[in-house]
N, C-alpha and C. Protein backbone atom coordinates (compact mmCIF):
# COMPACT_ATOMS: atom_id res chain seq x y z
N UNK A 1 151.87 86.63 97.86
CA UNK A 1 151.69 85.35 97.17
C UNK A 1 153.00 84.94 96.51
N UNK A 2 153.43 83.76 96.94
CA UNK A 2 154.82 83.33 96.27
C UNK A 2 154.47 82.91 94.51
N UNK A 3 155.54 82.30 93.57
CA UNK A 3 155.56 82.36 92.50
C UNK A 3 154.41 81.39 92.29
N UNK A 4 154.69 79.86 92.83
CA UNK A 4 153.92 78.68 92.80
C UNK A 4 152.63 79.21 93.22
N UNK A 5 152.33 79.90 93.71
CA UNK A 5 151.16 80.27 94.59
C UNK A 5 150.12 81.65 93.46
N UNK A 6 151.36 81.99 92.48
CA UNK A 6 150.21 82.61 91.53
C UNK A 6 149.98 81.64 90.77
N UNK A 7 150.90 80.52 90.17
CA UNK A 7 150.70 79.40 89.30
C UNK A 7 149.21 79.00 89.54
N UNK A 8 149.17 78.48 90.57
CA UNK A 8 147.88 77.86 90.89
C UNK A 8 146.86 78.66 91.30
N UNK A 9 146.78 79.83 91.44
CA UNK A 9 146.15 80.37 91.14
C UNK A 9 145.19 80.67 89.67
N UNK A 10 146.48 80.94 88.71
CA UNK A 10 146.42 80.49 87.59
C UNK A 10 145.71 79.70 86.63
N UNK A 11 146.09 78.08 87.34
CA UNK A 11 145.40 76.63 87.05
C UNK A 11 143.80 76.98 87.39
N UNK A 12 143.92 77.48 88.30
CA UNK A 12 142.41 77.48 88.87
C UNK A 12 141.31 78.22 88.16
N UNK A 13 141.69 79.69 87.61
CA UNK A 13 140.79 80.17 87.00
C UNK A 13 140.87 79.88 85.46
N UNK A 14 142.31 78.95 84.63
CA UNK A 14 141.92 78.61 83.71
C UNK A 14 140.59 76.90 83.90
N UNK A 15 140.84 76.43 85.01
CA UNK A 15 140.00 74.84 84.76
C UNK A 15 138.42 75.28 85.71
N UNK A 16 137.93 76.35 85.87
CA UNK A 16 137.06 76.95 86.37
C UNK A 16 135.92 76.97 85.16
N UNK A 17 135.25 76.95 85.09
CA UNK A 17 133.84 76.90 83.80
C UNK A 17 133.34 78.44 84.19
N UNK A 18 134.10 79.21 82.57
CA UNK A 18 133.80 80.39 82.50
C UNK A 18 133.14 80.68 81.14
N UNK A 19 133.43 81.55 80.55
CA UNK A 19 133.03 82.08 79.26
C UNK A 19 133.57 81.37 77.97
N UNK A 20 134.98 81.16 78.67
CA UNK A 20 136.13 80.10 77.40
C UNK A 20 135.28 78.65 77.36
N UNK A 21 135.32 78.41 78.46
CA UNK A 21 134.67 76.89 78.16
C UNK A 21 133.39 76.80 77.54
N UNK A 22 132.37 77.74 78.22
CA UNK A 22 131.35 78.05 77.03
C UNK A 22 131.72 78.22 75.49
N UNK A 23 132.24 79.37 75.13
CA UNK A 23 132.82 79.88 73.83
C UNK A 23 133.07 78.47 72.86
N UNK A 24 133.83 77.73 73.29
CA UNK A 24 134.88 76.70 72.94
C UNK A 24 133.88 75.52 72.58
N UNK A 25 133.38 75.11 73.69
CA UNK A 25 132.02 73.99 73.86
C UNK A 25 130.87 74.79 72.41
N UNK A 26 130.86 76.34 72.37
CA UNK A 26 129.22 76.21 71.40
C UNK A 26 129.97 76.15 69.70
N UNK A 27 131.44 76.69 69.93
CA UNK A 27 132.18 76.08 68.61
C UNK A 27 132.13 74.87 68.04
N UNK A 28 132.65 73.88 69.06
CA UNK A 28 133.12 72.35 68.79
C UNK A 28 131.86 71.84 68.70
N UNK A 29 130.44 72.04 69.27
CA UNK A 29 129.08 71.41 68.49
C UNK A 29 128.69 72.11 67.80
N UNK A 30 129.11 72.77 67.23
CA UNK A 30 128.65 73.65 65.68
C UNK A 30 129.40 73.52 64.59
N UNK A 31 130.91 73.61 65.44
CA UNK A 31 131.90 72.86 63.62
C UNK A 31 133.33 72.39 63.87
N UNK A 32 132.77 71.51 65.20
CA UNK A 32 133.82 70.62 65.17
C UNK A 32 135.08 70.79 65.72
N UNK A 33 136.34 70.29 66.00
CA UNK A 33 137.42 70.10 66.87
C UNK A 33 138.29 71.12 65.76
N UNK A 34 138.43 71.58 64.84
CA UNK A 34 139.37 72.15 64.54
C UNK A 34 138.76 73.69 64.68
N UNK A 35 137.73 73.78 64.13
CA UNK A 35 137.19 75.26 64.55
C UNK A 35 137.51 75.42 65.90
N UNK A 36 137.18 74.57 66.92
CA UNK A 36 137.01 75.11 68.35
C UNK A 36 138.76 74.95 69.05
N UNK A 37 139.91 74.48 67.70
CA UNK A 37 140.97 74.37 68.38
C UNK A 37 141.19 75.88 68.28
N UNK A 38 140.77 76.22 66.90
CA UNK A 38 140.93 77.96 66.45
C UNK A 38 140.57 78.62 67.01
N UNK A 39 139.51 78.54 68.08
CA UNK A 39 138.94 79.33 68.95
C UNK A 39 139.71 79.55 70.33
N UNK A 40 140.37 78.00 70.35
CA UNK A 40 141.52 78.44 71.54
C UNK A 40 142.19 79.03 71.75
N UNK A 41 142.64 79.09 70.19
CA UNK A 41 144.09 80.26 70.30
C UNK A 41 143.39 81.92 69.80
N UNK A 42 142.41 82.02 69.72
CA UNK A 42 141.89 83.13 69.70
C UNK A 42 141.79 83.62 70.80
N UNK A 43 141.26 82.98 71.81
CA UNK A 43 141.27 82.83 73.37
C UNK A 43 142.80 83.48 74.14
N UNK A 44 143.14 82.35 73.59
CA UNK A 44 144.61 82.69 74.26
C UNK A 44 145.60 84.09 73.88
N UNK A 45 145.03 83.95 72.47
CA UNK A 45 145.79 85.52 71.96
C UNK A 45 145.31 86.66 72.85
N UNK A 46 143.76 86.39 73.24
CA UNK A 46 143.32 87.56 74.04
C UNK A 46 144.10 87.70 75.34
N UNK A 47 144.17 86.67 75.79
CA UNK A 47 144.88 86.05 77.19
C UNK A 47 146.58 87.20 77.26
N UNK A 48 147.13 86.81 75.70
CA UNK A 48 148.15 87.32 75.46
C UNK A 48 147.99 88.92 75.93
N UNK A 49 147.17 89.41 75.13
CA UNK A 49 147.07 90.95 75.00
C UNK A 49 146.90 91.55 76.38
N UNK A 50 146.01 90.78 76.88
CA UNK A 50 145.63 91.36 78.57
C UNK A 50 147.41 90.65 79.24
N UNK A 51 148.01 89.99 79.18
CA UNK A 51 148.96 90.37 79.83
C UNK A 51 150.15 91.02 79.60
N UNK A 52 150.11 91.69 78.06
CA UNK A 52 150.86 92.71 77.81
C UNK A 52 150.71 94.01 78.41
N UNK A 53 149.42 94.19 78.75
CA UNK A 53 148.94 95.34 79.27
C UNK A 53 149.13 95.60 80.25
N UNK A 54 149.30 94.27 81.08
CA UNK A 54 149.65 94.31 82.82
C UNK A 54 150.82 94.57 82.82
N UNK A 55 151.64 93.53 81.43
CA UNK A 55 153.42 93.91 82.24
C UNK A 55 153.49 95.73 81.87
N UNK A 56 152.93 95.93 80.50
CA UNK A 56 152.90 97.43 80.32
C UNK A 56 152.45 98.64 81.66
N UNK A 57 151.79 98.06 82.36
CA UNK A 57 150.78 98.78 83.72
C UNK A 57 149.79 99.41 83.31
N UNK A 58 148.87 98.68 82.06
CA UNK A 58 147.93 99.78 81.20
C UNK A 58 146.88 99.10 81.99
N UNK A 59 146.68 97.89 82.36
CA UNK A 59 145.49 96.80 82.52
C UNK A 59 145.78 97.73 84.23
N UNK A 60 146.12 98.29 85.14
CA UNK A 60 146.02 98.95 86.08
C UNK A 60 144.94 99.75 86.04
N UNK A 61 145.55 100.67 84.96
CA UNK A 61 144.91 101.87 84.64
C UNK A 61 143.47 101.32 84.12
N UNK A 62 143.47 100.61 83.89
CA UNK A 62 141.86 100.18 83.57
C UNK A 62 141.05 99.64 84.55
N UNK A 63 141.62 98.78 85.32
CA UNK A 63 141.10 98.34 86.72
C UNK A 63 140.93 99.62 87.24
N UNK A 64 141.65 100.84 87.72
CA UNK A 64 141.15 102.25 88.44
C UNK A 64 140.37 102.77 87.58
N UNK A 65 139.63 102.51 86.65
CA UNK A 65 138.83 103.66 85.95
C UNK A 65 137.29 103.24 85.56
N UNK A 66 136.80 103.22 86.54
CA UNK A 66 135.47 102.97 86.24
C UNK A 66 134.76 102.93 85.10
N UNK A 67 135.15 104.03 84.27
CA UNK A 67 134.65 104.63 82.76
C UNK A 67 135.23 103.68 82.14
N UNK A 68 135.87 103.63 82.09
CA UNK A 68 136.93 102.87 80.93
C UNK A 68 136.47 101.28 81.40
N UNK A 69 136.51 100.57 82.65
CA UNK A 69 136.13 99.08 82.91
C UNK A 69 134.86 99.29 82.28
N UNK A 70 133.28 100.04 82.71
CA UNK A 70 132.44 99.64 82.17
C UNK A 70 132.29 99.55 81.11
N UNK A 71 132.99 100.44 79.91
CA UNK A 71 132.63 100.16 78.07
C UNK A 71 133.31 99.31 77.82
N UNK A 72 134.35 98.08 78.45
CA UNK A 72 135.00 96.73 78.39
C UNK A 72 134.10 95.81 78.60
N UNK A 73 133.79 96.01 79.69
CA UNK A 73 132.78 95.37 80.69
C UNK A 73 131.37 94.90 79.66
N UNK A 74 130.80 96.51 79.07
CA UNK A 74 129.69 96.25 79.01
C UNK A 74 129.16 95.33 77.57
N UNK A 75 130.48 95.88 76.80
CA UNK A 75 131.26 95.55 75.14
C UNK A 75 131.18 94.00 75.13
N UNK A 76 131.99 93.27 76.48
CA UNK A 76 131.92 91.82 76.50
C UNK A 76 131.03 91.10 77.06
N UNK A 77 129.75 92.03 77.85
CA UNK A 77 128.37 91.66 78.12
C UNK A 77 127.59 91.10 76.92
N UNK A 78 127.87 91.87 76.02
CA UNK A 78 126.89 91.83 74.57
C UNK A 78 126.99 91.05 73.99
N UNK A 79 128.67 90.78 73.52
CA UNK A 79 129.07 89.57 72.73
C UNK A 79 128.47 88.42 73.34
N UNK A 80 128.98 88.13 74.50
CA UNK A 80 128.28 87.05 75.13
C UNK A 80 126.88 86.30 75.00
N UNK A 81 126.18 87.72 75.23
CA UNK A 81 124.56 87.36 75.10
C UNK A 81 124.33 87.00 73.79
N UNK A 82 125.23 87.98 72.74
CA UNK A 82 124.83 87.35 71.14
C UNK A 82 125.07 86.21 70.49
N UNK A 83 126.45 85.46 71.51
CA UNK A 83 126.71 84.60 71.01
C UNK A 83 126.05 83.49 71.86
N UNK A 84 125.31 83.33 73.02
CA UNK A 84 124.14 83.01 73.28
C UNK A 84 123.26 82.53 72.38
N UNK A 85 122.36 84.34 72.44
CA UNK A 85 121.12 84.25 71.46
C UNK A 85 121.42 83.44 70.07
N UNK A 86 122.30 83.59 69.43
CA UNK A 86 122.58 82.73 68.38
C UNK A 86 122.55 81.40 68.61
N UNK A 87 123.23 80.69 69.64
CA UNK A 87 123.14 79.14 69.54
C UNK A 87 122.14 78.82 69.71
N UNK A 88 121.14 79.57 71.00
CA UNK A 88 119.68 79.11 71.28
C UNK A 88 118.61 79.25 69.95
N UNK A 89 118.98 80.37 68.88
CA UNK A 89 118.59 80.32 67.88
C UNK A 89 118.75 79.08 66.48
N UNK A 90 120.01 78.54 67.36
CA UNK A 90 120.56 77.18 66.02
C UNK A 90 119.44 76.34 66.64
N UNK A 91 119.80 75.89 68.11
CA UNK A 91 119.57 75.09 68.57
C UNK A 91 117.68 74.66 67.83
N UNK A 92 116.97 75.77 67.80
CA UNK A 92 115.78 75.41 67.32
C UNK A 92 115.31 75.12 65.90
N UNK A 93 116.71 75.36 64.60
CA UNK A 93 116.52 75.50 63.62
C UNK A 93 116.54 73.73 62.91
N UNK A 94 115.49 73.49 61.80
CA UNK A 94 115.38 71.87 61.71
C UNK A 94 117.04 71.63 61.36
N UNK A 95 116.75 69.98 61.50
CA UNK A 95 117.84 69.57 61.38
C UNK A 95 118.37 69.53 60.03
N UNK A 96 117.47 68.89 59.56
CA UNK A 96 117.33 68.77 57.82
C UNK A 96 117.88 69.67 57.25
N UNK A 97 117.78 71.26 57.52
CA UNK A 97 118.59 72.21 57.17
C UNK A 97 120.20 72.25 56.73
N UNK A 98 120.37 71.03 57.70
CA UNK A 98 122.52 71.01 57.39
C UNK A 98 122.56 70.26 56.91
N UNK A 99 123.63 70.29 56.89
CA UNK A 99 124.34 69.25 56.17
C UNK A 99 124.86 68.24 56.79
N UNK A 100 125.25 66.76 56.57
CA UNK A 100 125.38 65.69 57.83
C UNK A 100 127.58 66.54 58.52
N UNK A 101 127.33 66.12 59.66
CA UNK A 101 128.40 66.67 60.38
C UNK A 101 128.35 68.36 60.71
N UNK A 102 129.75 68.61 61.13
CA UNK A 102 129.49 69.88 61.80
C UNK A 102 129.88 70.47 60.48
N UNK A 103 129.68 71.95 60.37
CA UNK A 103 129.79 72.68 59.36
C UNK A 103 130.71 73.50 59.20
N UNK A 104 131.39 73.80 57.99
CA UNK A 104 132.91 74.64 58.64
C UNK A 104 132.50 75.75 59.15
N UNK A 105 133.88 76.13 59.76
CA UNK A 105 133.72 77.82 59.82
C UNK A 105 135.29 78.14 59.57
N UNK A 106 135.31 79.33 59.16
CA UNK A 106 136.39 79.72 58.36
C UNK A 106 137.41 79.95 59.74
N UNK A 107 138.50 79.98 59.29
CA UNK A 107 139.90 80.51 60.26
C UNK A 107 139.66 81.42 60.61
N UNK A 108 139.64 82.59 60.26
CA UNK A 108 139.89 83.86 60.86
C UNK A 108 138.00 83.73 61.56
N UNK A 109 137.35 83.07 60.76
CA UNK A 109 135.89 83.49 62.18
C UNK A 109 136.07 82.70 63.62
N UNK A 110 136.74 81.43 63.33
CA UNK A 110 136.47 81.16 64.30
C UNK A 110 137.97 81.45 65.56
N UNK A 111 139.23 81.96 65.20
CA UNK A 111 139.59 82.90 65.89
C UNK A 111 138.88 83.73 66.75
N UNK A 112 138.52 84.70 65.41
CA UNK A 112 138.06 85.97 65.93
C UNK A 112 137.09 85.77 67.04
N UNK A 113 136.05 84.72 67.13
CA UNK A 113 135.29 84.55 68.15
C UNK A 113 135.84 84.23 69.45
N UNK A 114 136.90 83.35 69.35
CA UNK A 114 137.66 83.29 71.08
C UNK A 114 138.65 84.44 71.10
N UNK A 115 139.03 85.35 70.48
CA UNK A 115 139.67 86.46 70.94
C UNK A 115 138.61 87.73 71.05
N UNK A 116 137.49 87.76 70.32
CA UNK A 116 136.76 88.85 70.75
C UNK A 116 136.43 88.50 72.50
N UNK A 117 136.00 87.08 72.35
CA UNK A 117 135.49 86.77 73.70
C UNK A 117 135.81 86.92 74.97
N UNK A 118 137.69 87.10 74.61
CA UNK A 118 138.50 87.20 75.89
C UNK A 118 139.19 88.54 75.65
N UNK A 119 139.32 89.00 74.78
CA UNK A 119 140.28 90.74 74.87
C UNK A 119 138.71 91.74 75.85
N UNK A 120 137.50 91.43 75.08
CA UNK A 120 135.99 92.17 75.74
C UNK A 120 135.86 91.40 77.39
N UNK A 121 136.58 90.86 78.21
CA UNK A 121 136.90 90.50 79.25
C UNK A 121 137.26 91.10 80.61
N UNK A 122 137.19 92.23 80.61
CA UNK A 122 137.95 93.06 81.65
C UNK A 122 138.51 92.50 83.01
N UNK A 123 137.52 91.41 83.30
CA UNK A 123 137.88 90.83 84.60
C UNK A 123 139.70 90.12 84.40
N UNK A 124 139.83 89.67 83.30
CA UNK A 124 141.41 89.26 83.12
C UNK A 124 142.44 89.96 83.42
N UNK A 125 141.91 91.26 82.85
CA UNK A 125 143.09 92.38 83.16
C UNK A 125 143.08 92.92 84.93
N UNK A 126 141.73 92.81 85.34
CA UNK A 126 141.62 92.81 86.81
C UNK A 126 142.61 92.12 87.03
N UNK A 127 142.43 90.89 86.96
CA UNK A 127 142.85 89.40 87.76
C UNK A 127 144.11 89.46 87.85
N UNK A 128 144.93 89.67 86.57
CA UNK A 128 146.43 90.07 86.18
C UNK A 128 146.46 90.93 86.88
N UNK A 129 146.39 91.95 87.31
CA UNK A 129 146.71 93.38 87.88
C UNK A 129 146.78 92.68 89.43
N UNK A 130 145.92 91.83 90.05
CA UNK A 130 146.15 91.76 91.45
C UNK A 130 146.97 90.45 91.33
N UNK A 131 146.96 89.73 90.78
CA UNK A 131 147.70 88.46 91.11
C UNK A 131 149.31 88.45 90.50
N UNK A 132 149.42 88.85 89.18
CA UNK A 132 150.56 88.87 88.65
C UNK A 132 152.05 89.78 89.24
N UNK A 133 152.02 90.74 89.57
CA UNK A 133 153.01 91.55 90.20
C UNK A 133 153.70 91.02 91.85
N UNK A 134 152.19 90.21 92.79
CA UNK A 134 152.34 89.85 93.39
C UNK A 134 154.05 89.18 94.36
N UNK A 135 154.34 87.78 93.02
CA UNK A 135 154.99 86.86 93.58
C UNK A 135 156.76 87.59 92.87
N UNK A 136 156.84 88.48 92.83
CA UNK A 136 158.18 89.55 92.34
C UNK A 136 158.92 89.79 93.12
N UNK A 137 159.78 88.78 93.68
CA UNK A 137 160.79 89.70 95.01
C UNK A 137 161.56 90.33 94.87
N UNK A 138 162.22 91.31 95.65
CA UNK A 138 162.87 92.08 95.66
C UNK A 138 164.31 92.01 94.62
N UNK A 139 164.61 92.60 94.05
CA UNK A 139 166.15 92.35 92.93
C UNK A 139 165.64 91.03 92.15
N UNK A 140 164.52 90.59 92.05
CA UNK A 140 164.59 89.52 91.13
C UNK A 140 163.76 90.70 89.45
N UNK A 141 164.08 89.99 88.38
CA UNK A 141 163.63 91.00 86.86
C UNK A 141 162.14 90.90 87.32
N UNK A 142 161.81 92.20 87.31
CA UNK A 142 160.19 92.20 87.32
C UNK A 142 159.29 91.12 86.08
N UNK A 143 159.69 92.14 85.18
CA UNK A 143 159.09 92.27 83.49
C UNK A 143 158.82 90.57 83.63
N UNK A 144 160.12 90.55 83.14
CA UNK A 144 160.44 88.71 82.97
C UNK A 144 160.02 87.85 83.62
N UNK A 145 159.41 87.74 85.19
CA UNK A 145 158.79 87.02 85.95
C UNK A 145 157.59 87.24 85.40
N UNK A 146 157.08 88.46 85.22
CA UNK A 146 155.22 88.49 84.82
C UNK A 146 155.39 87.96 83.56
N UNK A 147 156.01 88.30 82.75
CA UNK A 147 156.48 87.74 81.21
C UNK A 147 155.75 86.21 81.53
N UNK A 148 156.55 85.60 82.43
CA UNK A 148 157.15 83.86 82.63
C UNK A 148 155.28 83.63 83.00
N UNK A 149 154.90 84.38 83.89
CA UNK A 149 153.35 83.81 84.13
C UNK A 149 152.35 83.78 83.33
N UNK A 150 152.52 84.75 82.45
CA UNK A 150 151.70 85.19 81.17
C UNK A 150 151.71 84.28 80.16
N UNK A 151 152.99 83.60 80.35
CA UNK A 151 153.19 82.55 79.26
C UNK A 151 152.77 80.75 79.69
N UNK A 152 153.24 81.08 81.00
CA UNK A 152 152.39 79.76 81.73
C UNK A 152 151.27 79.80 81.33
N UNK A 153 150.02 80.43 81.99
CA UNK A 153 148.31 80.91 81.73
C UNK A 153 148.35 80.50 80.15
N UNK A 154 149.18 81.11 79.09
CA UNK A 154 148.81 80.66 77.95
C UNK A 154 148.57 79.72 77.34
N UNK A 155 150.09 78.83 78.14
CA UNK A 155 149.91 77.20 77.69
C UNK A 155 148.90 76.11 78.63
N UNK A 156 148.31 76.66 79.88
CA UNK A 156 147.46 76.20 80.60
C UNK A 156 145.88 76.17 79.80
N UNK A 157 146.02 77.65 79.16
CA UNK A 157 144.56 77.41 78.40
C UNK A 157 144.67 76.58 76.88
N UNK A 158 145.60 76.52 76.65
CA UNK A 158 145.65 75.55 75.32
C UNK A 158 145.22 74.72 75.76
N UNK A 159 146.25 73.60 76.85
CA UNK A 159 145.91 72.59 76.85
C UNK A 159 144.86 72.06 77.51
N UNK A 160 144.10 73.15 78.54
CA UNK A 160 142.71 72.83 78.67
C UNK A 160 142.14 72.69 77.57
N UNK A 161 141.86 73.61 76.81
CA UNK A 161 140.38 74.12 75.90
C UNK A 161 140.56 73.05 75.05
N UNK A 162 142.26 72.73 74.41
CA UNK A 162 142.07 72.06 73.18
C UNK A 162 141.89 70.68 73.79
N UNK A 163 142.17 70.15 74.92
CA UNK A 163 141.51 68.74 75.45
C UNK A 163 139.82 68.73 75.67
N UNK A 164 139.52 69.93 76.31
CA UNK A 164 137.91 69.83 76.17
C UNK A 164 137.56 69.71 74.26
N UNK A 165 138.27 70.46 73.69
CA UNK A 165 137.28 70.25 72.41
C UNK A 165 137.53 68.71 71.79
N UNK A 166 138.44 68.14 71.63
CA UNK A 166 139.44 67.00 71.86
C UNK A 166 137.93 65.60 72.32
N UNK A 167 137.73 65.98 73.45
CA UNK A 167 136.60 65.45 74.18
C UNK A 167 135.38 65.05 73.68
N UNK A 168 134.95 66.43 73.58
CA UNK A 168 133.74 66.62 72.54
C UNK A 168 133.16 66.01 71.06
N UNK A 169 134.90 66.25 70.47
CA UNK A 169 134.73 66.14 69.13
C UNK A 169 134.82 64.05 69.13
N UNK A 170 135.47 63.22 70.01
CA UNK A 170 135.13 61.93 70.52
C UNK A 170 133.80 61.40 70.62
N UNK A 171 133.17 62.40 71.60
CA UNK A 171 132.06 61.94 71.94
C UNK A 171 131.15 62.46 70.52
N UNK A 172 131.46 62.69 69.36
CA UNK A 172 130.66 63.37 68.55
C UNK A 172 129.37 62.54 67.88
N UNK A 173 129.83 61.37 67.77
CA UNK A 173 128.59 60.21 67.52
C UNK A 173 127.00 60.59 68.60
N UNK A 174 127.89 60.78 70.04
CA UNK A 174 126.44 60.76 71.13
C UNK A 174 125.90 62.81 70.58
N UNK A 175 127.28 62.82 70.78
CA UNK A 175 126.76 64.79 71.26
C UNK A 175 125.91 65.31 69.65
N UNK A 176 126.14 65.14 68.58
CA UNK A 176 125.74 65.67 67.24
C UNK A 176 124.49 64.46 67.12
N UNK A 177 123.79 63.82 68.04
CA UNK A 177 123.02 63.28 67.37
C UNK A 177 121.52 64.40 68.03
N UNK A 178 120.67 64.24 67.26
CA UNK A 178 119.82 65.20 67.28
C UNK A 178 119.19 65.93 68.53
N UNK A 179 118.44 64.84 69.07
CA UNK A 179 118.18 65.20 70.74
C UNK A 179 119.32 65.77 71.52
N UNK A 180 120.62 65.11 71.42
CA UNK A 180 121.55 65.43 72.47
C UNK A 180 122.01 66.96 71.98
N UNK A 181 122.36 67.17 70.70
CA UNK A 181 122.96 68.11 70.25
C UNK A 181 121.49 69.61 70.44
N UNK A 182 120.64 69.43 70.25
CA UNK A 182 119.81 70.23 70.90
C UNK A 182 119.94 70.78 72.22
N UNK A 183 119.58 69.76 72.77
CA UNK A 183 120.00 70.07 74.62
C UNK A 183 121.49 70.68 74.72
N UNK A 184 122.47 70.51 74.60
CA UNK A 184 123.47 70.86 74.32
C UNK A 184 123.57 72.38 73.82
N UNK A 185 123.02 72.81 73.10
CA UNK A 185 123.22 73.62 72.25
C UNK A 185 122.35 74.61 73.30
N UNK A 186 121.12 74.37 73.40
CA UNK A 186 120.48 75.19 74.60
C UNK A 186 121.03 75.29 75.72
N UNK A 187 121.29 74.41 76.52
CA UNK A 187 122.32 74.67 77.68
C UNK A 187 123.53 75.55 77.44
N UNK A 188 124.23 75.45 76.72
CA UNK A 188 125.34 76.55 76.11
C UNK A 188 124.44 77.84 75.63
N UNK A 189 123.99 77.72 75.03
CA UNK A 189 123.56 79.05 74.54
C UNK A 189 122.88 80.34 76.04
N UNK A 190 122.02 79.40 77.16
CA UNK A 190 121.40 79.88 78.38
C UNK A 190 122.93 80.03 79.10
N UNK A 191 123.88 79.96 79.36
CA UNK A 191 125.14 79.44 79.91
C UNK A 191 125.64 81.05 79.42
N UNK A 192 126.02 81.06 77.76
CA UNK A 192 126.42 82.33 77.39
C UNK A 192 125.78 83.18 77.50
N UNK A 193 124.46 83.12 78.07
CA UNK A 193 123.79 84.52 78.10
C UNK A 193 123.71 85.17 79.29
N UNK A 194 123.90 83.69 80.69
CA UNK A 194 123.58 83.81 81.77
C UNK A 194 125.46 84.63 82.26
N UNK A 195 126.45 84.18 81.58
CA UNK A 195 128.24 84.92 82.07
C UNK A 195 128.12 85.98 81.49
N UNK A 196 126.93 86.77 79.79
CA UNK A 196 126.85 87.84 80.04
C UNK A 196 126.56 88.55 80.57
N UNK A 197 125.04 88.25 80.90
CA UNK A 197 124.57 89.27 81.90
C UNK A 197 125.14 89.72 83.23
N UNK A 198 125.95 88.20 83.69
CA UNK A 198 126.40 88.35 85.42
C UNK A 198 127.59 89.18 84.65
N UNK A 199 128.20 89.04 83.15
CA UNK A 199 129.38 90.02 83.24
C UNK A 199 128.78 91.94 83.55
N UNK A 200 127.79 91.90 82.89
CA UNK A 200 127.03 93.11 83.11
C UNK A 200 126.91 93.87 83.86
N UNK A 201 126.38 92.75 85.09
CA UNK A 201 125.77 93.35 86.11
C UNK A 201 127.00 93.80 87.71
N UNK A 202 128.35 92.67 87.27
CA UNK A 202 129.29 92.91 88.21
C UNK A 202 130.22 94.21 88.19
């Protein structure tokens, strides 16, 4: 695979509807465009870590080890489903309960939620391990080429996630009004439970 040819590769599994876009989407209808920008870069920090590991050759060693992928594997099954079960749990709670608009959530929580979401990921460090080393020719700097892709992917998921939340937080008049934000909230929540389990079961 040439360089351009992991790029888009790249593009593809960041604008693909995975776990991030879930994650991101049950943030931004729960508290709004700045929480769920925080969630991006929580995201992306994870993004970071899994490709330190690849240029390191640790994310290898994890792809060969069965033991070691499944307690990743099974670690980011759970989160998933909990952070699921939780929205499907908002989703039914009265409205009257909040307060008008979305509700904060602190910095470091709503980080921590897009980087738990993506470091408990294993398939990334897969993905990196077969695609990244790939487009390296001969006498060109290894490190520094995977470096250069790792850092592409990073700014690819910014500017996805933070345009989807961007989106959202626009449409917030239709999406936060009661009916819609329900449905919404259930669909995401069945969504996160349904990429845990398939994370589970793969």
């Amino acid at each position: 695979m040439t360089y351009a040819g992991s790029l888009l590769a790249l593009a593809v599994l960041t604008l693909l509807p995975g776990p991030d876009v879930a994650v991101v989407t049950r943030v931004a209808l729960a508290h709004g465009r700045a929480a769920a920008f925080r969630t991006t870069l929580g995201i992306v920090t994870g993004l970071l870590v899994w490709g330190t590991l690849t240029v390191a050759g640790l994310a290898a060693v994890l792809a060969a080890s069965a033991a070691a992928y499944a307690v990743v594997r099974v670690a980011g099954a759970g989160y998933l489903v909990v952070l699921g079960v939780l929205t499907l749990w908002r989703s039914g709670r009265p409205l009257a309960d909040e307060p008008a608009g979305a509700v904060a959530l602190p910095l470091r929580g709503a980080w921590r939620t897009g980087f738990v979401s993506n470091v408990l990921n294993p398939k990334i460090g897969v993905f990196y391990t077969a695609v990244l080393p790939t487009p390296v020719p001969d006498g060109a700097p290894h490190t520094a080429t995977l470096v250069s892709l790792v850092l592409a992917h990073a700014a690819m998921g910014v500017v996805w996630l933070a345009t989807l939340a961007a989106l959202l937080d626009r449409a917030a008049r239709v999406v936060r009004r009661p009916s819609v934000r329900r449905a919404m909230e259930r669909v995401t929540g069945v969504v996160l439970v349904a990429f845990g389990l398939r994370v589970a079961v793969e």
